[in-house]
C-alpha atoms as a PDB file:
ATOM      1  CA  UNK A   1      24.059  -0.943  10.806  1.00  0.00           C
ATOM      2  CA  UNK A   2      20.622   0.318  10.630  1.00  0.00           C
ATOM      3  CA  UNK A   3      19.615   3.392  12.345  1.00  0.00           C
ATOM      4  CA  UNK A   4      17.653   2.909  15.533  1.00  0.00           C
ATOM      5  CA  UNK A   5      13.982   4.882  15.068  1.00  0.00           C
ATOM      6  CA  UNK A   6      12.829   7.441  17.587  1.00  0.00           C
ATOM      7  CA  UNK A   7       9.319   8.646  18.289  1.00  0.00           C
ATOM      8  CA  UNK A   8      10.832  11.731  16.952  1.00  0.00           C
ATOM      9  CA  UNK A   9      11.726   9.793  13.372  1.00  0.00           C
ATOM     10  CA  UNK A  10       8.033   8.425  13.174  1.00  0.00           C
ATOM     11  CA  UNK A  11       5.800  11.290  14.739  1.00  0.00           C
ATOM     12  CA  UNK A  12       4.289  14.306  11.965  1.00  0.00           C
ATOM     13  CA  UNK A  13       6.468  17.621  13.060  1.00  0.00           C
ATOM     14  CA  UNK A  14       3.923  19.886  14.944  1.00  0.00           C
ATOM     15  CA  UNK A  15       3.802  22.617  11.797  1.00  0.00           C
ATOM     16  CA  UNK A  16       2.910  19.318   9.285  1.00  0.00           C
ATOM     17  CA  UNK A  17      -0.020  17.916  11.168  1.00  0.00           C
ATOM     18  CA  UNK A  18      -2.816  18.468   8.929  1.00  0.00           C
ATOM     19  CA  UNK A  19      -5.700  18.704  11.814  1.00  0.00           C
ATOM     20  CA  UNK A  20      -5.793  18.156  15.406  1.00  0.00           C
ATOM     21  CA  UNK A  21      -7.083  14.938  16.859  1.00  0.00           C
ATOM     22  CA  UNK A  22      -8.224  13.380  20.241  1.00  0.00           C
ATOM     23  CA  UNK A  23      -4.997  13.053  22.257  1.00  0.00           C
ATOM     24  CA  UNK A  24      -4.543   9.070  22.749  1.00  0.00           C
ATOM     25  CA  UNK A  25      -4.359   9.271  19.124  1.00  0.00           C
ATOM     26  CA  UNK A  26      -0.903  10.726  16.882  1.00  0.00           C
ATOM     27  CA  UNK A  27       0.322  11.120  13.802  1.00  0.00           C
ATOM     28  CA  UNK A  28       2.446   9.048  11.492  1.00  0.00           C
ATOM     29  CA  UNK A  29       4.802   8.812   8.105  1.00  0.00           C
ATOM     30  CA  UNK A  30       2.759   5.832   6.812  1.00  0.00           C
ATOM     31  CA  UNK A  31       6.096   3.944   6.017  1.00  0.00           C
ATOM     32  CA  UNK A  32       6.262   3.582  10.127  1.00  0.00           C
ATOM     33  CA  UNK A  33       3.894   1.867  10.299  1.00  0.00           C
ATOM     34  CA  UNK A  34       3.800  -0.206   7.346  1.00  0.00           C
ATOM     35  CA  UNK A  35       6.411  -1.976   4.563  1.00  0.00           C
ATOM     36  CA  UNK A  36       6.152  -0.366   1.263  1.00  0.00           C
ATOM     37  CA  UNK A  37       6.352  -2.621  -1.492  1.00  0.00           C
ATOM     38  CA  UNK A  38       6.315  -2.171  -5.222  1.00  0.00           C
ATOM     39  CA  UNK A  39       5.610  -4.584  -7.535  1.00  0.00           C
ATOM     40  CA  UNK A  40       7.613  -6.402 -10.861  1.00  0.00           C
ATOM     41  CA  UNK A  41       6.635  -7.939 -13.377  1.00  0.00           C
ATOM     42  CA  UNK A  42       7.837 -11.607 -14.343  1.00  0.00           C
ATOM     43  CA  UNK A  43       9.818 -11.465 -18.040  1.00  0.00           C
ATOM     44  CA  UNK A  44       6.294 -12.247 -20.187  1.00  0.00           C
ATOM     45  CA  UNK A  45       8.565 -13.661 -23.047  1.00  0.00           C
ATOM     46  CA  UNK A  46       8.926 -16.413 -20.728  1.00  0.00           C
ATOM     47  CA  UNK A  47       5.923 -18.360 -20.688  1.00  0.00           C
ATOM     48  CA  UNK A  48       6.568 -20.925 -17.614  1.00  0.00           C
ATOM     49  CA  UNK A  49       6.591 -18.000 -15.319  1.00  0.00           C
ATOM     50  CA  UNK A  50       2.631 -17.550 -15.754  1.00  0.00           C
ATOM     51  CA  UNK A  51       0.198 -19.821 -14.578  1.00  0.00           C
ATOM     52  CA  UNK A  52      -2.455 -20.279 -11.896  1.00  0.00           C
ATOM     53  CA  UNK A  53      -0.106 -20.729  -8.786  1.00  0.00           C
ATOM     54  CA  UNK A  54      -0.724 -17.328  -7.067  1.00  0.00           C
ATOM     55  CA  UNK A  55      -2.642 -14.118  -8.537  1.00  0.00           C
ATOM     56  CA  UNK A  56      -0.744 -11.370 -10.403  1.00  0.00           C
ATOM     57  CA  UNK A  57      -2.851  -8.694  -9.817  1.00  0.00           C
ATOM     58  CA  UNK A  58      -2.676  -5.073 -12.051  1.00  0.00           C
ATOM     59  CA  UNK A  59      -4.621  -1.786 -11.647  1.00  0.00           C
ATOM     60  CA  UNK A  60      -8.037  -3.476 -13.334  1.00  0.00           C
ATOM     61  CA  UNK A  61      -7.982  -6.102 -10.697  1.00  0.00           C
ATOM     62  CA  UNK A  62      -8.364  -3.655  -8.009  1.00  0.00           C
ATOM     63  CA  UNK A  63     -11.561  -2.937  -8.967  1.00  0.00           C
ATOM     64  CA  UNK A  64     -12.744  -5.896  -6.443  1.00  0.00           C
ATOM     65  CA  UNK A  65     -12.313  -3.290  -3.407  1.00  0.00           C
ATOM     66  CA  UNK A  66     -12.428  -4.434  -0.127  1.00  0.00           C
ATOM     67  CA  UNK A  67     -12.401  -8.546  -1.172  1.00  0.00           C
ATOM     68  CA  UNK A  68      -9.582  -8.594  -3.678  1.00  0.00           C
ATOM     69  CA  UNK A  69      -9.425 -12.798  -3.781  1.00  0.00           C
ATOM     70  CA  UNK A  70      -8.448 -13.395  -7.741  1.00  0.00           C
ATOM     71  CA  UNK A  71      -6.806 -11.650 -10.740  1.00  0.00           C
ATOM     72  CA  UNK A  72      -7.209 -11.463 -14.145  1.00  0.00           C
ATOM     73  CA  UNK A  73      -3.692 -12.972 -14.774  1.00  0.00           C
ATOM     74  CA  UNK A  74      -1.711 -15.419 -12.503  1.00  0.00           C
ATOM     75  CA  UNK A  75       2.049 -16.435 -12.325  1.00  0.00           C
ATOM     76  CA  UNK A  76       3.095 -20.236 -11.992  1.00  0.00           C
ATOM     77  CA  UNK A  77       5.150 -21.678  -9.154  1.00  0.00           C
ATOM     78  CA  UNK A  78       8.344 -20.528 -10.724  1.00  0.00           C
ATOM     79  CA  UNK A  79       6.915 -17.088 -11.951  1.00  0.00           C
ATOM     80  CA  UNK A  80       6.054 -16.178  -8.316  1.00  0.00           C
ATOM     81  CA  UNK A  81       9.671 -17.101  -7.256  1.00  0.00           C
ATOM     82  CA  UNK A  82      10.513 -13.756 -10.071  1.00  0.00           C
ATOM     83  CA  UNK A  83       7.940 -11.601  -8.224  1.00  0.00           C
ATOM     84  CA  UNK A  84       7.554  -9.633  -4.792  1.00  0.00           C
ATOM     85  CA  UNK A  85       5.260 -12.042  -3.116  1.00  0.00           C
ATOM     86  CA  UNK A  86       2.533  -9.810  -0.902  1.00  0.00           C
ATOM     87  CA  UNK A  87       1.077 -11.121   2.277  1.00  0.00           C
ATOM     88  CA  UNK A  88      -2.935 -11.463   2.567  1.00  0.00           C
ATOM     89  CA  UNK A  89      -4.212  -8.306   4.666  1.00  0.00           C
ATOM     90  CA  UNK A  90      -2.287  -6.070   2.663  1.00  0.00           C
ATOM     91  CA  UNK A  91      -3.059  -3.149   1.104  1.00  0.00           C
ATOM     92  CA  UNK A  92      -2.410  -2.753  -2.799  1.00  0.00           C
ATOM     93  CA  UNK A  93      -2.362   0.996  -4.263  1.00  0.00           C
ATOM     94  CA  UNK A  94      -2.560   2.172  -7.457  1.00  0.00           C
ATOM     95  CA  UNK A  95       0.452   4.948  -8.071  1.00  0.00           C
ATOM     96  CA  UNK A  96       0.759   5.011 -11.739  1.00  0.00           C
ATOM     97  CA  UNK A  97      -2.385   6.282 -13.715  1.00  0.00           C
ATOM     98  CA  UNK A  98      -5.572   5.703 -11.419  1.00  0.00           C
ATOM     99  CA  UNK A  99      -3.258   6.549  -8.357  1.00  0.00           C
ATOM    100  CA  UNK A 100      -4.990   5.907  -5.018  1.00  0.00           C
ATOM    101  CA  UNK A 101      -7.340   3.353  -6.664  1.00  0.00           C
ATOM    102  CA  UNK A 102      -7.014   0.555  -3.861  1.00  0.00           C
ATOM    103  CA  UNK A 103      -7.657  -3.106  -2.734  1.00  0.00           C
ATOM    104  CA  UNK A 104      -7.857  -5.219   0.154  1.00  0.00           C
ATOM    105  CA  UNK A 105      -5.625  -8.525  -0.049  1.00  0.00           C
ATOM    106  CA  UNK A 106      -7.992 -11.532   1.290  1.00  0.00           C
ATOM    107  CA  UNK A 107      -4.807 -13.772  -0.534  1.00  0.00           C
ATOM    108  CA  UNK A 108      -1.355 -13.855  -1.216  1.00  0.00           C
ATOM    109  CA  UNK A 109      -0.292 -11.963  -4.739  1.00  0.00           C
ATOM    110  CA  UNK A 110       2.116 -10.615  -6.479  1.00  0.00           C
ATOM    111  CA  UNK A 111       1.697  -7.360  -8.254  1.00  0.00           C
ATOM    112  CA  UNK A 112       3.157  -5.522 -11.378  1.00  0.00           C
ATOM    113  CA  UNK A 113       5.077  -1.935 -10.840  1.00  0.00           C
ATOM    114  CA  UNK A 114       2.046   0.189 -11.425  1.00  0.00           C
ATOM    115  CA  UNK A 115       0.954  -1.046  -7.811  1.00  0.00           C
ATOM    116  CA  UNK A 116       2.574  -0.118  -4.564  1.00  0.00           C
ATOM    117  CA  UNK A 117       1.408  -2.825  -1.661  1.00  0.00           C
ATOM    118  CA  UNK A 118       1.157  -1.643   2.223  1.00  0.00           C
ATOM    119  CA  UNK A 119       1.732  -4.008   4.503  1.00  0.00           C
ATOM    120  CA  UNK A 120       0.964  -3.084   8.045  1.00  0.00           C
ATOM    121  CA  UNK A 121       3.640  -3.121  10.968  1.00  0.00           C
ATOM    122  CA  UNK A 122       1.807  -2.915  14.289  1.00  0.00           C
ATOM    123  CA  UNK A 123      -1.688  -1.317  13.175  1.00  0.00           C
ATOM    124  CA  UNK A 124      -4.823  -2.713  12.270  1.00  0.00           C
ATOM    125  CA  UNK A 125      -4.776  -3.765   8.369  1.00  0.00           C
ATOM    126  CA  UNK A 126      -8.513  -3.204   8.114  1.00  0.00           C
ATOM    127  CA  UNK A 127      -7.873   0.506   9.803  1.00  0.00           C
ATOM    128  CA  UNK A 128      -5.096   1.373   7.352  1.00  0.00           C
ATOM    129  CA  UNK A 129      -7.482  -0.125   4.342  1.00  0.00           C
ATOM    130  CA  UNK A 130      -9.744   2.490   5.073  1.00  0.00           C
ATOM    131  CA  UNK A 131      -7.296   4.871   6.257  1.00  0.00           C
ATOM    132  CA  UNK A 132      -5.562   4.897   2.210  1.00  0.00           C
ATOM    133  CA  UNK A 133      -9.571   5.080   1.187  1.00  0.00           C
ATOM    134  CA  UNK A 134     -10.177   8.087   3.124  1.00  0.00           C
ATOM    135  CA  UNK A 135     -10.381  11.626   0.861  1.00  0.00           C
ATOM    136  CA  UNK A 136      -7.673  13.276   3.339  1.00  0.00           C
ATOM    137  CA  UNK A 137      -5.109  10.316   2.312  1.00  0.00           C
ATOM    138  CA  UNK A 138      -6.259  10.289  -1.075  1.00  0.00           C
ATOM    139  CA  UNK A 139      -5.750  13.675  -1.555  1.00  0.00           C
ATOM    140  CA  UNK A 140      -1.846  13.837  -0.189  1.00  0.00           C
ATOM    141  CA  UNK A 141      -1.826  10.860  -2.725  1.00  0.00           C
ATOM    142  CA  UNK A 142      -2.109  13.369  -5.352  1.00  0.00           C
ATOM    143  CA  UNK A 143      -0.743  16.806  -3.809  1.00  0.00           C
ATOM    144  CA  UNK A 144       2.606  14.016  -3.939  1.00  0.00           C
ATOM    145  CA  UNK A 145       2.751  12.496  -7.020  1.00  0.00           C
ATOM    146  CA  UNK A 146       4.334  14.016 -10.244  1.00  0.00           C
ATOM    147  CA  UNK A 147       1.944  14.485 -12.826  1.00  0.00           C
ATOM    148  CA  UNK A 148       3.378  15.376 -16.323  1.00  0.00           C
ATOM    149  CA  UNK A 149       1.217  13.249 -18.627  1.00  0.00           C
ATOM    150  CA  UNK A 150       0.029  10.384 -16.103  1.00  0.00           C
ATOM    151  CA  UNK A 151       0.239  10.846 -12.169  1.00  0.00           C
ATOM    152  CA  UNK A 152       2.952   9.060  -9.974  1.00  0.00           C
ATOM    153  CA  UNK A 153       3.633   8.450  -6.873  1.00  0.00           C
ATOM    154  CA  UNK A 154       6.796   6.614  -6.101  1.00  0.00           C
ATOM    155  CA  UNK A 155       7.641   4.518  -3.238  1.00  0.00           C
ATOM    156  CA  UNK A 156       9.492   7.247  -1.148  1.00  0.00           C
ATOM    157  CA  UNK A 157       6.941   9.720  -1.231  1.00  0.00           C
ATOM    158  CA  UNK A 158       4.466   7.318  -0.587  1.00  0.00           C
ATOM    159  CA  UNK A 159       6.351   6.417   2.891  1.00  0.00           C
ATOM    160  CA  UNK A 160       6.580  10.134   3.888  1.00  0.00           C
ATOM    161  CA  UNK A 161       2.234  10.791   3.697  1.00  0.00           C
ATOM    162  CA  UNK A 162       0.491  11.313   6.928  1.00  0.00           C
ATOM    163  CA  UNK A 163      -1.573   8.551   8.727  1.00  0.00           C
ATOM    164  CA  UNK A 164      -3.559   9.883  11.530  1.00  0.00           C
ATOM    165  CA  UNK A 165      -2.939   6.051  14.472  1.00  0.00           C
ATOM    166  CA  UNK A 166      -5.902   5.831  16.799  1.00  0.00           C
ATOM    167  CA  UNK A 167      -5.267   3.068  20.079  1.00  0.00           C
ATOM    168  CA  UNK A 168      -5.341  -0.407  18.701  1.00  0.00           C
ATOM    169  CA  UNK A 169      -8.793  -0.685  20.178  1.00  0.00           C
ATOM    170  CA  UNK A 170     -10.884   2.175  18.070  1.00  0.00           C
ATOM    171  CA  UNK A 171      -8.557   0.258  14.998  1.00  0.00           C
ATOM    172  CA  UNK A 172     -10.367  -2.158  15.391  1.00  0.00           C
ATOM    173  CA  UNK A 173     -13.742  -0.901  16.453  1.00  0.00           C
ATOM    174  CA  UNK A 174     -13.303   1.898  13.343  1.00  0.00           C
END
């Protein structure tokens, strides 16, 4: 059985929170307030799994910012049924190569392994958009991620960065 969460299990310890903030507001392990997804990729050596059902979007494609809508490459009905299908008003991060490179999802995708896709639980999607642009998350994006020849940031990291929660309403006003 899964282990019910405490406010203790999602909350930044005292000695890890990174600045102080107005009081109504707290801080977070991203993965609490969002699913973490990582990408596949579809076999390419079979050729029915591409087509123009649903984009397949890769680092390049994130290029498009705030109104990611298309990619460069798509996936057919029966590709996207081998993929991680990612809701619209998502969040898709770079973290292999240009890590922290990002995009907002105005559609439905699926996404190759180089790309880790946040999907928000219970907080704005716009907020955490600009939350993952912001230099202070960018830059635990790279304090965390290995970097031998190319920077990564895996999936369980990823979950464990800090997101500073405002009230719903300055989400949304923000």
């Amino acid at each position: 059985a899964k282990k019910k969460l405490t406010l203790e299990d999602v909350l930044v310890p005292k000695e890890e929170i990174p600045y102080e903030v107005p009081e109504n507001w707290c801080w977070v392990k991203l993965g609490s307030v969002c699913e973490i997804v990582t990408g596949n990729t579809p076999a390419k050596k079979n050729p029915e799994y591409y087509g123009d059902y649903i984009p397949f979007v890769k680092p390049a494609d994130l290029d498009q910012g705030r109104n990611l809508t298309c990619s460069s490459e798509s996936l057919s009905k029966v590709g996207s049924e081998k993929a991680r299908i990612i809701p619209r008003n998502s969040t898709a991060v770079c973290c292999i190569g240009s890590t922290g490179k990002s995009a907002f999802l105005e559609v439905d995708v699926a996404t190759n392994q180089q790309i880790n896709c946040v999907i928000p639980k219970g907080v704005n999607s716009l907020y955490l958009y600009y939350y993952i642009l912001s230099d202070d998350f960018q830059k635990q994006l790279w304090e965390n991620s290995s970097a031998t020849t190319i920077s990564i940031i895996n999936k369980t990291k990823m979950s464990n960065l800090n997101v500073c929660i405002p009230p719903l309403a300055e989400q949304e006003r923000i």
